[in-house]
C-alpha atoms as a PDB file:
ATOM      1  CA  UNK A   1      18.323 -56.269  68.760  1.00  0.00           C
ATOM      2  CA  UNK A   2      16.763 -55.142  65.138  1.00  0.00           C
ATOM      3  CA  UNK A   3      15.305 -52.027  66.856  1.00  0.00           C
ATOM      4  CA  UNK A   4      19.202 -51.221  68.474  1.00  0.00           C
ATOM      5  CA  UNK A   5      20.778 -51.767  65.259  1.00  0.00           C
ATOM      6  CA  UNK A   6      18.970 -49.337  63.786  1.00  0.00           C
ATOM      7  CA  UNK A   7      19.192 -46.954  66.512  1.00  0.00           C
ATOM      8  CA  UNK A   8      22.969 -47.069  66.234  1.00  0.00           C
ATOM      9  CA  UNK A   9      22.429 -47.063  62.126  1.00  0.00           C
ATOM     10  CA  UNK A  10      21.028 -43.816  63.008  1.00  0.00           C
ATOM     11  CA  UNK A  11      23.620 -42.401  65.081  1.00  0.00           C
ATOM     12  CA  UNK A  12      26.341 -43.168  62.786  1.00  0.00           C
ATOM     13  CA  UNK A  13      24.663 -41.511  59.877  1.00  0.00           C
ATOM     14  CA  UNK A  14      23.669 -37.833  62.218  1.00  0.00           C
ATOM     15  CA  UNK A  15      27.345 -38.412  62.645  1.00  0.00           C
ATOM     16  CA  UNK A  16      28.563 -38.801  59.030  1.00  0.00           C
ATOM     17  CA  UNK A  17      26.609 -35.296  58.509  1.00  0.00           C
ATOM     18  CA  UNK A  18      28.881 -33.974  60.395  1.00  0.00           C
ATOM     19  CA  UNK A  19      31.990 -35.135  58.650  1.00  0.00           C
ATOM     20  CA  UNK A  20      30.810 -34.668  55.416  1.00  0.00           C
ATOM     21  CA  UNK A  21      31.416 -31.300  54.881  1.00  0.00           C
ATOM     22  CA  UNK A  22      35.162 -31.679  55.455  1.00  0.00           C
ATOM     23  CA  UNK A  23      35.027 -34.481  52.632  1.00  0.00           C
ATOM     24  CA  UNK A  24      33.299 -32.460  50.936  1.00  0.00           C
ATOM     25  CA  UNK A  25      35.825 -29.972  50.615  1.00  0.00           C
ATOM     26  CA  UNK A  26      37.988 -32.549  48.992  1.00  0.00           C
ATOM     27  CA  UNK A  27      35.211 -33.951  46.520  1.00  0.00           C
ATOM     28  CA  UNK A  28      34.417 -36.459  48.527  1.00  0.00           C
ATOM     29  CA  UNK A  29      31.854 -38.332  50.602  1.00  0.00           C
ATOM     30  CA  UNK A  30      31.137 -40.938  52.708  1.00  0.00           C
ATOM     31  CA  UNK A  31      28.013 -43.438  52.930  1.00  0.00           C
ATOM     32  CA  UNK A  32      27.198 -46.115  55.744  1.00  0.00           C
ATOM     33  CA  UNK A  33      26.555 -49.375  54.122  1.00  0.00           C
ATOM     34  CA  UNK A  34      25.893 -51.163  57.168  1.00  0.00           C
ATOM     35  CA  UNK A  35      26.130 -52.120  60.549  1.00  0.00           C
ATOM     36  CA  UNK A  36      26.537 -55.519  61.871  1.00  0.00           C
ATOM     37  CA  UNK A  37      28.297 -56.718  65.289  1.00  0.00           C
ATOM     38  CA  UNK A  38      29.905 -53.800  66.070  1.00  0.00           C
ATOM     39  CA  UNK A  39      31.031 -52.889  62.949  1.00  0.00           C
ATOM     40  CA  UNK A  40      30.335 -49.988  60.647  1.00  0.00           C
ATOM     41  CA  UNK A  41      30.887 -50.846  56.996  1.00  0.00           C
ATOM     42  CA  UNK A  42      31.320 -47.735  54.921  1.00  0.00           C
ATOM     43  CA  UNK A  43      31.767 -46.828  51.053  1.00  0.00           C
ATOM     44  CA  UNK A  44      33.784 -43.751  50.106  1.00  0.00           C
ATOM     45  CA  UNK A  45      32.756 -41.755  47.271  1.00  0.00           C
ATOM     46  CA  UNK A  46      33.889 -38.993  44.869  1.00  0.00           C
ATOM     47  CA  UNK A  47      37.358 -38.382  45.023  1.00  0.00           C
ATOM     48  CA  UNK A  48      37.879 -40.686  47.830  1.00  0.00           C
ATOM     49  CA  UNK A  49      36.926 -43.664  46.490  1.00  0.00           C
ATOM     50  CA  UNK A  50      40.211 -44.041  44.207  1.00  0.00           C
ATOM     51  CA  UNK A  51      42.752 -42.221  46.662  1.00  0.00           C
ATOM     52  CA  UNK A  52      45.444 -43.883  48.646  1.00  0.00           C
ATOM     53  CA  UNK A  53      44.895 -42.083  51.152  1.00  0.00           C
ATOM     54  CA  UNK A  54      41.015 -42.943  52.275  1.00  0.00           C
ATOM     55  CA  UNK A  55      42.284 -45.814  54.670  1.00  0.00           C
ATOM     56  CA  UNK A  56      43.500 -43.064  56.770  1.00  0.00           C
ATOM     57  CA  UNK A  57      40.602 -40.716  56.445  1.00  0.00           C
ATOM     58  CA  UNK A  58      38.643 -43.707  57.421  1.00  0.00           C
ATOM     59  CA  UNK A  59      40.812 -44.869  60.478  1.00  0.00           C
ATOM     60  CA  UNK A  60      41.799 -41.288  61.830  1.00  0.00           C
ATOM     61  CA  UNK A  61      38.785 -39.749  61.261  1.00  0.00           C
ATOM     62  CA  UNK A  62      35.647 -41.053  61.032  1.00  0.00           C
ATOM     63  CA  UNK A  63      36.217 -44.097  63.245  1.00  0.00           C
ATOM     64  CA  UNK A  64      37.953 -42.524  66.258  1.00  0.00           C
ATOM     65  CA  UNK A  65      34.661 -40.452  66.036  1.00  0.00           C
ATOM     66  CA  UNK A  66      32.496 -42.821  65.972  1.00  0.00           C
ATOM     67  CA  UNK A  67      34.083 -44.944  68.122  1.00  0.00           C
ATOM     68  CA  UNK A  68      34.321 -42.191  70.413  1.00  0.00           C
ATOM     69  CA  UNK A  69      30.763 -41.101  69.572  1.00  0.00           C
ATOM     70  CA  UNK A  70      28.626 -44.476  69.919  1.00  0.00           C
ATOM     71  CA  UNK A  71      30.291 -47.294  72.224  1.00  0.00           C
ATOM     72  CA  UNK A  72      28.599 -49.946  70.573  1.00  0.00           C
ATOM     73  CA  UNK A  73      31.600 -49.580  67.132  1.00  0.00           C
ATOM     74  CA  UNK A  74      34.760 -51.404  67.493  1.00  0.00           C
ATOM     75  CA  UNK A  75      35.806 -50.787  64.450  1.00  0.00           C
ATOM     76  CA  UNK A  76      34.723 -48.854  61.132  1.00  0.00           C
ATOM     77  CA  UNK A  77      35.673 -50.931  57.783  1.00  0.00           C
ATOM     78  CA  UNK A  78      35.932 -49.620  53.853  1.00  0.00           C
ATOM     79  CA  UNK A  79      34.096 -51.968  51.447  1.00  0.00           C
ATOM     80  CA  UNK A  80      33.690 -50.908  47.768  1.00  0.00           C
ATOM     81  CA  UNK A  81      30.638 -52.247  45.529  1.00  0.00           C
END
């Protein structure tokens, strides 16, 4: 189960790589915390990481990708430190 997790840890991030240069753009990035029972638990930074408007990059962008990506995620969840 470990070994998955991290497999799928893995996946997400090659994914992320992809994103990032469109947060980027904005000042922004995007770092995978963890993931745990089918969740992906991510922390927006930069410019993101005060803005209203990160619950919807989160939602309509990087979870329908990853959801669509990697079959394992049900759902992709904001958490600040």
């Amino acid at each position: 189960m470990k070994e998955n997790n991290e497999n799928i840890k893995n996946k997400i991030n090659e994914l992320l790589k992809k994103v990032r240069p469109f947060l980027v753009n904005d000042g922004c990035d995007v770092e995978l915390i963890k993931y745990e029972d089918g969740i992906a638990y991510v922390k927006m930074l930069g410019n993101c990481s005060n803005c209203i408007f990160s619950s919807v990059t989160i939602q309509d962008t990087i979870e329908t990708i990853l959801i669509s990506e990697i079959p394992e995620i049900i759902e992709v969840r904001a958490i600040s430190e």
